[in-house]
Protein backbone atom coordinates (compact mmCIF):
# COMPACT_ATOMS: atom_id res chain seq x y z
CA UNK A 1 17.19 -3.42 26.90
CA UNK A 2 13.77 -4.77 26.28
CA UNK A 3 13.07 -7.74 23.78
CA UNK A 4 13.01 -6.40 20.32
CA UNK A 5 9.79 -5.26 19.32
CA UNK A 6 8.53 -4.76 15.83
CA UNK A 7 5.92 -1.39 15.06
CA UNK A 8 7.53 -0.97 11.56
CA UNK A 9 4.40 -2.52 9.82
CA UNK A 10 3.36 0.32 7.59
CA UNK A 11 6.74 -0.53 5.77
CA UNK A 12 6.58 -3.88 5.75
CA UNK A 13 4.75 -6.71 7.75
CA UNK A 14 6.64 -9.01 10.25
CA UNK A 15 6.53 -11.67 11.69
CA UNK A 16 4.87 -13.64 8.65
CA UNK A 17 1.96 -16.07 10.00
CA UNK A 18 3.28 -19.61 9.67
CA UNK A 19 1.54 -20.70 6.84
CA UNK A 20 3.10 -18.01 4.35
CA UNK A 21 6.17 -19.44 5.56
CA UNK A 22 4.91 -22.98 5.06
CA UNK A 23 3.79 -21.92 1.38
CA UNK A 24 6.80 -20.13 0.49
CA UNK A 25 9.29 -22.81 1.46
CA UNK A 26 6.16 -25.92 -0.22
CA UNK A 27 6.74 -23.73 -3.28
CA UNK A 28 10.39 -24.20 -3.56
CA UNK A 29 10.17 -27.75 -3.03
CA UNK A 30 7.58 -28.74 -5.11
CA UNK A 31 6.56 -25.82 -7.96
CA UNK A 32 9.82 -25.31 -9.42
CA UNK A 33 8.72 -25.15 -12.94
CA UNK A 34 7.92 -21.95 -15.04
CA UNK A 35 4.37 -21.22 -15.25
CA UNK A 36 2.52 -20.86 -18.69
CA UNK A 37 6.19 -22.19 -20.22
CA UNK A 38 5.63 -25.62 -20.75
CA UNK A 39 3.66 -28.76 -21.11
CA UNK A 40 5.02 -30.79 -18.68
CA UNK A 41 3.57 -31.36 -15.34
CA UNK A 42 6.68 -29.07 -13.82
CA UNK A 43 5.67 -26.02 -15.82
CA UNK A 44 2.15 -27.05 -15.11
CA UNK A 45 1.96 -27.60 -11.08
CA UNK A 46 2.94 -24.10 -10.73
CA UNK A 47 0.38 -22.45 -13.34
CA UNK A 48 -1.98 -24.18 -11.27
CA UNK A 49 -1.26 -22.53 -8.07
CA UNK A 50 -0.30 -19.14 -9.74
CA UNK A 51 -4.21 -19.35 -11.12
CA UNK A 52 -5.75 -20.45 -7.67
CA UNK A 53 -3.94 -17.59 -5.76
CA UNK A 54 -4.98 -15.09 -8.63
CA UNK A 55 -8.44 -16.63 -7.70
CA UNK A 56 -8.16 -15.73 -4.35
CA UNK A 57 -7.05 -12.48 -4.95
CA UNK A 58 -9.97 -11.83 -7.41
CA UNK A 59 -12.34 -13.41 -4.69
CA UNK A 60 -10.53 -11.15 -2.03
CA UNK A 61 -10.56 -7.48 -4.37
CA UNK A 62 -14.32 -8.46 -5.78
CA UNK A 63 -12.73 -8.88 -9.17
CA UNK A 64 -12.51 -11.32 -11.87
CA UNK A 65 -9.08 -13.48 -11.66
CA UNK A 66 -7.87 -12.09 -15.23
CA UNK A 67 -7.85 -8.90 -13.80
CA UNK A 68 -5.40 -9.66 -11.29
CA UNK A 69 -1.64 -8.88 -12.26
CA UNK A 70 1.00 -10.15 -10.28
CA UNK A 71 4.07 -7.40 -9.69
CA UNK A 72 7.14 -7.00 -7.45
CA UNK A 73 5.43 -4.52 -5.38
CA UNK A 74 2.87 -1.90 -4.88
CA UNK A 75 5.11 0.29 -6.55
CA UNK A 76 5.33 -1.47 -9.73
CA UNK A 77 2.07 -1.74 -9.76
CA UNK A 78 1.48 2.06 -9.39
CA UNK A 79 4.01 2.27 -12.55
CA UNK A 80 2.02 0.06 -14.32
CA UNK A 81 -1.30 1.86 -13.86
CA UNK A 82 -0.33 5.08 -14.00
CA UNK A 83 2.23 5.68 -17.01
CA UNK A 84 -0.20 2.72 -18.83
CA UNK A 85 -2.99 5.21 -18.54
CA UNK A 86 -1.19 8.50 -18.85
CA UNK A 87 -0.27 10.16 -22.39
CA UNK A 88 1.31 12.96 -23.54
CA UNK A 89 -1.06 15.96 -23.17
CA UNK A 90 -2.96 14.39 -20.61
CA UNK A 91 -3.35 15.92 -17.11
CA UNK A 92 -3.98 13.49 -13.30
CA UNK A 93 -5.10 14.15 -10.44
CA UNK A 94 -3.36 13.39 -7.13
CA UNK A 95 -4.23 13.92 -3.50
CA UNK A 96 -1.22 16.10 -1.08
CA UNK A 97 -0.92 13.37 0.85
CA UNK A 98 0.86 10.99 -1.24
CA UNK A 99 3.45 8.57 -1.46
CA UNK A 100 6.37 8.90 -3.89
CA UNK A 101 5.31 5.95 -5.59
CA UNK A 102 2.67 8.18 -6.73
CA UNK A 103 3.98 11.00 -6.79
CA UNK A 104 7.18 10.66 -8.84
CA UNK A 105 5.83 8.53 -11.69
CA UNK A 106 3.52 11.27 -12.11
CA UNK A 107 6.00 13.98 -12.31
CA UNK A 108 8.11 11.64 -14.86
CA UNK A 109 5.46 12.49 -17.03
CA UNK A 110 5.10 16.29 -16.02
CA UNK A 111 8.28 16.20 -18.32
CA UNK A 112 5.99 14.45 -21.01
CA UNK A 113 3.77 17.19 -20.87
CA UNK A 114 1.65 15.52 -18.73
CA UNK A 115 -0.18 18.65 -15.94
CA UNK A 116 0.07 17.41 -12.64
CA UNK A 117 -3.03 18.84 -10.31
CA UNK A 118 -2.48 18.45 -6.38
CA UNK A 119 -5.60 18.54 -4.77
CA UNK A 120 -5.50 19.37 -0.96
CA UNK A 121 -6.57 17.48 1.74
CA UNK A 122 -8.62 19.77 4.03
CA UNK A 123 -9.60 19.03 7.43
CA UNK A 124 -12.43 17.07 6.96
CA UNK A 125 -13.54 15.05 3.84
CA UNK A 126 -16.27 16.68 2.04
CA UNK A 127 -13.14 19.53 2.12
CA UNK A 128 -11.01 17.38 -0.02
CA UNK A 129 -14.02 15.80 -1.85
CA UNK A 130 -14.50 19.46 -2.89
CA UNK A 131 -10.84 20.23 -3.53
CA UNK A 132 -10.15 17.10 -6.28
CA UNK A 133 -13.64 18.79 -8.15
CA UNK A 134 -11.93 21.77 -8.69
CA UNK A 135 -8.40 19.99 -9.44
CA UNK A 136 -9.93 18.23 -12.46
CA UNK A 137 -10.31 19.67 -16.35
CA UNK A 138 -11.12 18.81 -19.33
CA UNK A 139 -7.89 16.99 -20.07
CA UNK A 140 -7.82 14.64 -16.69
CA UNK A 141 -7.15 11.43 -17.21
CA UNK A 142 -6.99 9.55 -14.00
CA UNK A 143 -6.94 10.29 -10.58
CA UNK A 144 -4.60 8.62 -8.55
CA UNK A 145 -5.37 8.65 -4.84
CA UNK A 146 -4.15 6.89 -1.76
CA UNK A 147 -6.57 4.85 0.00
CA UNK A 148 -5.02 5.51 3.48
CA UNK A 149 -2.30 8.34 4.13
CA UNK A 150 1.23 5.72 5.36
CA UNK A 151 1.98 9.06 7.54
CA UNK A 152 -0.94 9.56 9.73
CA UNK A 153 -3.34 6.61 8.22
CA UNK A 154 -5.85 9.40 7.87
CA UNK A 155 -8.70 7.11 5.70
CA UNK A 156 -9.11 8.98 2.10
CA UNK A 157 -13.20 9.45 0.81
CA UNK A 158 -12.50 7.03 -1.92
CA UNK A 159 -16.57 6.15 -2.67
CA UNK A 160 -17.20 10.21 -2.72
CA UNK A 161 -14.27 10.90 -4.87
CA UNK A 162 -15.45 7.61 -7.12
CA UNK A 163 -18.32 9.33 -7.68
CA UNK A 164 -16.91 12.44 -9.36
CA UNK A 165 -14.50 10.12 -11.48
CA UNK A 166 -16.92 7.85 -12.57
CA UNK A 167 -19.57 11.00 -13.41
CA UNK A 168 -16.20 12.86 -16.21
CA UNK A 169 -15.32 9.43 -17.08
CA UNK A 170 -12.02 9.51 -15.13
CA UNK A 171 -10.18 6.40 -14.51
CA UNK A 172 -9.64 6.15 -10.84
CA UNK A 173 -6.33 4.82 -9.25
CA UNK A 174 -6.06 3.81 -5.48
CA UNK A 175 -3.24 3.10 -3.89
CA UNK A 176 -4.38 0.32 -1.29
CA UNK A 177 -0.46 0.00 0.28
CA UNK A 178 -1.56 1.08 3.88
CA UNK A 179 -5.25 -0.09 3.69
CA UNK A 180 -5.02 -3.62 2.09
CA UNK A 181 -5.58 -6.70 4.64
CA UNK A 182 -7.00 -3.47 6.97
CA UNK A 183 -9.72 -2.43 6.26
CA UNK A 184 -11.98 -3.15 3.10
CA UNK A 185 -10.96 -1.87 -0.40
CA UNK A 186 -12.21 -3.73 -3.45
CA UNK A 187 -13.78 -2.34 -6.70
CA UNK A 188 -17.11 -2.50 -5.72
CA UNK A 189 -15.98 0.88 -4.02
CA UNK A 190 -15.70 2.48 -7.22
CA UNK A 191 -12.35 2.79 -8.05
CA UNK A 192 -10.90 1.09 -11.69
CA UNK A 193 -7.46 0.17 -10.42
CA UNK A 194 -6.02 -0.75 -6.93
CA UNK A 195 -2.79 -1.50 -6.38
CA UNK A 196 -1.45 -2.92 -3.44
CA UNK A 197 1.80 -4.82 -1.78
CA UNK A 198 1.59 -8.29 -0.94
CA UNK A 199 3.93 -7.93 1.89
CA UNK A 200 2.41 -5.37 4.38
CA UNK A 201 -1.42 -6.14 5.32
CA UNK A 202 -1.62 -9.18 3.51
CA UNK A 203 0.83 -10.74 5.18
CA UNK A 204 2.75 -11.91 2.00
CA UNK A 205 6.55 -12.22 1.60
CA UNK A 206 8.71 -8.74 0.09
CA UNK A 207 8.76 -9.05 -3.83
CA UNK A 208 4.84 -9.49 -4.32
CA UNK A 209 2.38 -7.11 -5.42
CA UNK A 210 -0.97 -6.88 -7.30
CA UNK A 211 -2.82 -4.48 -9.70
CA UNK A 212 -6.28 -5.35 -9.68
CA UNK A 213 -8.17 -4.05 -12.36
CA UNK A 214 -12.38 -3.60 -13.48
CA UNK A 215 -10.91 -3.64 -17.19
CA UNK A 216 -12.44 -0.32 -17.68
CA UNK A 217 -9.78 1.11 -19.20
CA UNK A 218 -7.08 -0.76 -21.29
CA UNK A 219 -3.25 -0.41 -19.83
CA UNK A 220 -0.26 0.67 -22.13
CA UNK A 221 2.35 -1.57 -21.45
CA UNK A 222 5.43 -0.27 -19.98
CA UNK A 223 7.49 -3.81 -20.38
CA UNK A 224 7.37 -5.73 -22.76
CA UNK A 225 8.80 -9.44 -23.40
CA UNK A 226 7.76 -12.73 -22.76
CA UNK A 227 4.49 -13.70 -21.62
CA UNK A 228 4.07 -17.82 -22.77
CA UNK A 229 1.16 -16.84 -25.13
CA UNK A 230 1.37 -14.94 -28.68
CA UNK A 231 5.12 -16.09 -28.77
CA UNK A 232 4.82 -15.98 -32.94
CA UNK A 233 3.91 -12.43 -32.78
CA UNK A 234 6.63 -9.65 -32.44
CA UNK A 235 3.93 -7.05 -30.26
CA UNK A 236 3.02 -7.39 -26.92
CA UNK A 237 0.03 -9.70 -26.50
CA UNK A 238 -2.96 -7.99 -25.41
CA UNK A 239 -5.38 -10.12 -23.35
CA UNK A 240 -4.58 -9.84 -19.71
CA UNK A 241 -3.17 -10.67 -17.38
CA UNK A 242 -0.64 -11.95 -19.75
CA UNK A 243 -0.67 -8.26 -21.49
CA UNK A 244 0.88 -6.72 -18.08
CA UNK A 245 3.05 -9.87 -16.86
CA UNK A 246 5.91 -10.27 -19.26
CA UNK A 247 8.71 -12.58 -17.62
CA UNK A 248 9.01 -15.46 -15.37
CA UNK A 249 6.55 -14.96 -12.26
CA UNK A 250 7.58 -14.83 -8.46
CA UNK A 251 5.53 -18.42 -7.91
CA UNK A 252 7.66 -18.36 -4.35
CA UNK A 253 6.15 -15.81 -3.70
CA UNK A 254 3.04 -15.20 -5.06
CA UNK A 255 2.12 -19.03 -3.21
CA UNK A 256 3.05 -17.24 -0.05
CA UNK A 257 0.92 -13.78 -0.81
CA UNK A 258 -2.09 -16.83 -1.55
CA UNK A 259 -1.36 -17.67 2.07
CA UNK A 260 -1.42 -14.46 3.33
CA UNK A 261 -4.43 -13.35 1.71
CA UNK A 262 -6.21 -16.41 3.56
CA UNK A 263 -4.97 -15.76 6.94
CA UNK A 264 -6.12 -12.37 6.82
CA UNK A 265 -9.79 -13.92 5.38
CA UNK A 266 -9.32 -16.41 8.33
CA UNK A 267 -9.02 -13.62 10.76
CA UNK A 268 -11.76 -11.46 9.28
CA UNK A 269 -10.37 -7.41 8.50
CA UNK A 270 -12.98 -6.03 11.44
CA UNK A 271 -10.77 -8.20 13.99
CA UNK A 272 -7.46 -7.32 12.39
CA UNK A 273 -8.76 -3.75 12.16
CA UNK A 274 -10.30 -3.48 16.24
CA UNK A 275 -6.84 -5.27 17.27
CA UNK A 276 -4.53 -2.99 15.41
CA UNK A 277 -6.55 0.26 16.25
CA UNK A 278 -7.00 -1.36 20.05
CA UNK A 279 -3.01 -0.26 20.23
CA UNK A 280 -3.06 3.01 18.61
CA UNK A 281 -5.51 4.04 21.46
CA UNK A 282 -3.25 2.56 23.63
CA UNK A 283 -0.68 4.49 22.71
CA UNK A 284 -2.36 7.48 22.12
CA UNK A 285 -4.26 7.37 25.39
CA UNK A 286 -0.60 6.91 27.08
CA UNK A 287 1.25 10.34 25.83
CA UNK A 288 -1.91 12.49 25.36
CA UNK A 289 -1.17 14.01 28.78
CA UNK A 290 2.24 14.58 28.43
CA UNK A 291 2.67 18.08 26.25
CA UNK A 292 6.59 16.92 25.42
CA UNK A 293 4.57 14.37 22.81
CA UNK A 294 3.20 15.53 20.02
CA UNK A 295 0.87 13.30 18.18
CA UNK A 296 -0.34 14.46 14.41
CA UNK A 297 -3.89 13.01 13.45
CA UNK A 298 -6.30 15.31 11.36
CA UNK A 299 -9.31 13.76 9.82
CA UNK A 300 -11.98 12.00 10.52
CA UNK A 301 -10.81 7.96 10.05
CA UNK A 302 -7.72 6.20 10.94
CA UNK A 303 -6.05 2.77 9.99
CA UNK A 304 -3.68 1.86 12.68
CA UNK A 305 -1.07 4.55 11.78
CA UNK A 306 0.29 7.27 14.47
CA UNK A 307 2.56 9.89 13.88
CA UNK A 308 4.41 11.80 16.64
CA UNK A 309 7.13 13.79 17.80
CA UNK A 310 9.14 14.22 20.76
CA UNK A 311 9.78 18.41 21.24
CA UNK A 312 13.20 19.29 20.54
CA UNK A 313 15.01 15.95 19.52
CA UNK A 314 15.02 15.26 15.71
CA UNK A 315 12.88 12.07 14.22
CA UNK A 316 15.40 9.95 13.05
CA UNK A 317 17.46 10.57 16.69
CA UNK A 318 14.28 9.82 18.35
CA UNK A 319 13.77 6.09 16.28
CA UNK A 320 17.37 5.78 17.05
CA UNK A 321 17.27 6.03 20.55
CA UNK A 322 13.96 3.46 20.67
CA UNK A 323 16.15 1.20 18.66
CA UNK A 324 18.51 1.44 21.00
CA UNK A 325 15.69 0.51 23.83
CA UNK A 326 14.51 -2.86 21.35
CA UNK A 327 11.80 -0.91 19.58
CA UNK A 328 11.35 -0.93 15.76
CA UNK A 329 9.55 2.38 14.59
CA UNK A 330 10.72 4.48 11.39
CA UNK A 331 11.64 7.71 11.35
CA UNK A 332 11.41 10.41 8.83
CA UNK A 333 9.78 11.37 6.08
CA UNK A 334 8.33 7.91 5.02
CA UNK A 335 9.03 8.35 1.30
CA UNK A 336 5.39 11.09 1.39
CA UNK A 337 7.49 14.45 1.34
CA UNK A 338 4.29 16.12 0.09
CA UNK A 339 2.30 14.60 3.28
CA UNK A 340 4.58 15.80 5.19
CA UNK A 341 4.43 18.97 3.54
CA UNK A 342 0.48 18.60 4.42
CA UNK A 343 0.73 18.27 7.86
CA UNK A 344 3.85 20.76 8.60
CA UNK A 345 6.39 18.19 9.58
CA UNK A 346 9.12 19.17 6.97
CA UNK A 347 12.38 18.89 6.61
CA UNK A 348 12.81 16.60 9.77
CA UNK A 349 9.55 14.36 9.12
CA UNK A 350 8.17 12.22 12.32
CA UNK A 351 8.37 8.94 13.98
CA UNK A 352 5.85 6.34 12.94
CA UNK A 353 4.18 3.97 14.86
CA UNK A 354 2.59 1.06 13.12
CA UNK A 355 1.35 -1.85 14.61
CA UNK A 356 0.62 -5.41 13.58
CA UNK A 357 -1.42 -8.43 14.34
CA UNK A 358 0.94 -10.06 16.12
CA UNK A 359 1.99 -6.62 18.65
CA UNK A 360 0.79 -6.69 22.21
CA UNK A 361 -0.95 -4.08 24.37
CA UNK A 362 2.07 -4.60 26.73
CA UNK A 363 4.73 -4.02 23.79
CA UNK A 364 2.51 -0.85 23.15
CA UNK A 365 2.28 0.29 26.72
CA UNK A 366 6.31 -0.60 27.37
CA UNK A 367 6.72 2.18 24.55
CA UNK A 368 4.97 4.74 26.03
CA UNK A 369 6.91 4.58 29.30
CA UNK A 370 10.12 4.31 27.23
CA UNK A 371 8.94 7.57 25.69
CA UNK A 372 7.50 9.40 28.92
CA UNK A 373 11.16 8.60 30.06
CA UNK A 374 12.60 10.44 27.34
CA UNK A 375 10.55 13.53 27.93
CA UNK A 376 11.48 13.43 30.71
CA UNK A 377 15.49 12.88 31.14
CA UNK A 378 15.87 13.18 27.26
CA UNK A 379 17.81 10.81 25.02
């Protein structure tokens, strides 16, 4: 058995660089107190470094740091957007290649009477560009749309599709999960929310998340409680990002996503981007002769994200078996029934490879052989 080898980033990132270990553990040593619940120094060390990694994140997304809301995750965050801009009568957009944590808040509120529109992705962009036109009417109220597809990484036309939002007025939602700490996405792209995990590009610990917002377009809340600020008042208080963070924050962990976020400035997204992508054509350049592997890329650009099958043997046997052989790849359908749906993959989904900054070429090349050996004798 070979050592184990972890290509499970596009779920979550791992190994953690050192320093968001470093942070993480600091935190619990020496920021124990609540933040924004207190005068004393306890309380007040840790607003301190809740504000400078907000900074950073601000700095990071091109926003301004009251616009950054911690979460638990990406998902949360997508929550938090989308039933905060959604009401009753409304209608959203959403692309066919998205996650569930898109997907099902939005039909939560189809049984609001909320009219949910799926516009197609088509082969090439100005396809889909052309498909969300004719997906929105009258009563859209947001688009939500995945910056990066965590089934084939196919890159979505977010600056087009800002265009069209921004011209009807239409708040636009990305969902940065698979594109964050990859390849750019900030506002300055156009869009008036991104959410995004802290845990997967940015290198953070599990438990963080962010919704970073232009303040376009003033969130519902969909929790409500205590936020340190208003505490006379009975309603929700409504400056942010106190408005969207009721309860104690994850300082643990949002000190560690601070780290993150610097590593991945430290290593500059063009070098995490050329090293990631180096071992997708690695990989892909390994089975692409070998008609037992089938690979499942449409589109025009990629983040490091390959789907494939192997003919006849079922994707969660297959990510079995490379378990079995010390390799860490997901199979299935990912949570993104509808991409799968997309790309024709249903019921049994595919195997995912995702790698990280800290895979090797010979990891990636050890895979391919372990896979040309399955085609070859089976499983």
């Amino acid at each position: 058995m070979n050592k184990n080898v972890y290509f499970d980033n596009a779920a979550t990132g791992f190994p953690k660089p050192p320093s968001v270990k470093s942070a993480v553990l600091l935190a619990l040593e020496e920021y124990g107190g609540n933040p924004g619940r207190g005068g004393h120094s306890y309380s007040i060390k840790a607003a301190e470094k809740v504000y400078s990694a907000r900074c950073t994140a601000a700095d990071f997304f091109c926003a301004e740091p009251e616009n950054v809301v911690f979460t638990q995750n990406c998902t949360h965050a997508l929550n938090l957007a989308i039933k905060g801009i959604v009401s009753k009568g409304d209608s959203v957009v959403i692309s066919s290649m998205e996650h569930n944590s898109v997907a099902r808040p939005c039909f939560a509120l189809a049984h609001e009477d909320t009219t949910v529109n799926i516009a197609q992705v088509g082969k090439c962009d100005e396809a889909t560009v052309e498909n969300f036109k004719r997906c929105i009417t009258p009563k859209t109220k947001c688009v939500v749309l995945t910056a990066a597809s965590n089934v084939t990484g196919r890159v979505m036309p977010i600056r087009e599709i800002a265009e069209i939002t921004k011209k009807f007025g239409i708040c636009l939602i990305v969902d940065a999960a698979q594109a964050a700490g990859v390849i750019p996405v900030t506002l300055d792209m156009g869009a008036n929310i991104i959410c995004v995990p802290g845990h997967k590009g940015l290198c953070g610990p599990t438990g963080t998340g962010m919704l970073i917002t232009d303040g376009k377009y003033p969130l519902k809340t969909i929790i409500e409680g205590g936020t340190g600020a208003t505490s006379l008042e009975l309603t929700q208080t409504d400056f942010m990002p106190e408005h969207l963070e009721s309860g104690t924050l994850n300082t643990a962990g949002i000190c560690g996503l601070e780290a993150g976020l610097k590593y991945v400035s430290m290593m500059g997204l063009e070098n995490i981007y050329h090293h990631e992508n180096a071992l997708c054509e690695i990989f892909l350049d390994g089975v692409k002769r070998n008609s037992e592997i089938i690979t499942l890329r449409t589109g025009e650009h990629f983040v490091p994200i390959v789907s494939f099958n192997l003919k006849g043997i079922a994707a969660h046997e297959l990510a079995t078996a490379l378990s079995n052989e010390g390799f860490a790849l997901r199979g299935g359908l990912h949570c993104a029934p509808l991409a799968h749906k997309t790309i024709g993959t249903l019921p049994e989904g595919t195997v995912r490879f995702s790698p990280g900054v800290f895979n090797s070429q010979k990891d990636t090349v050890n895979l391919v052989n372990t896979l040309k050996k399955f085609a070859k004798s089976g499983i």
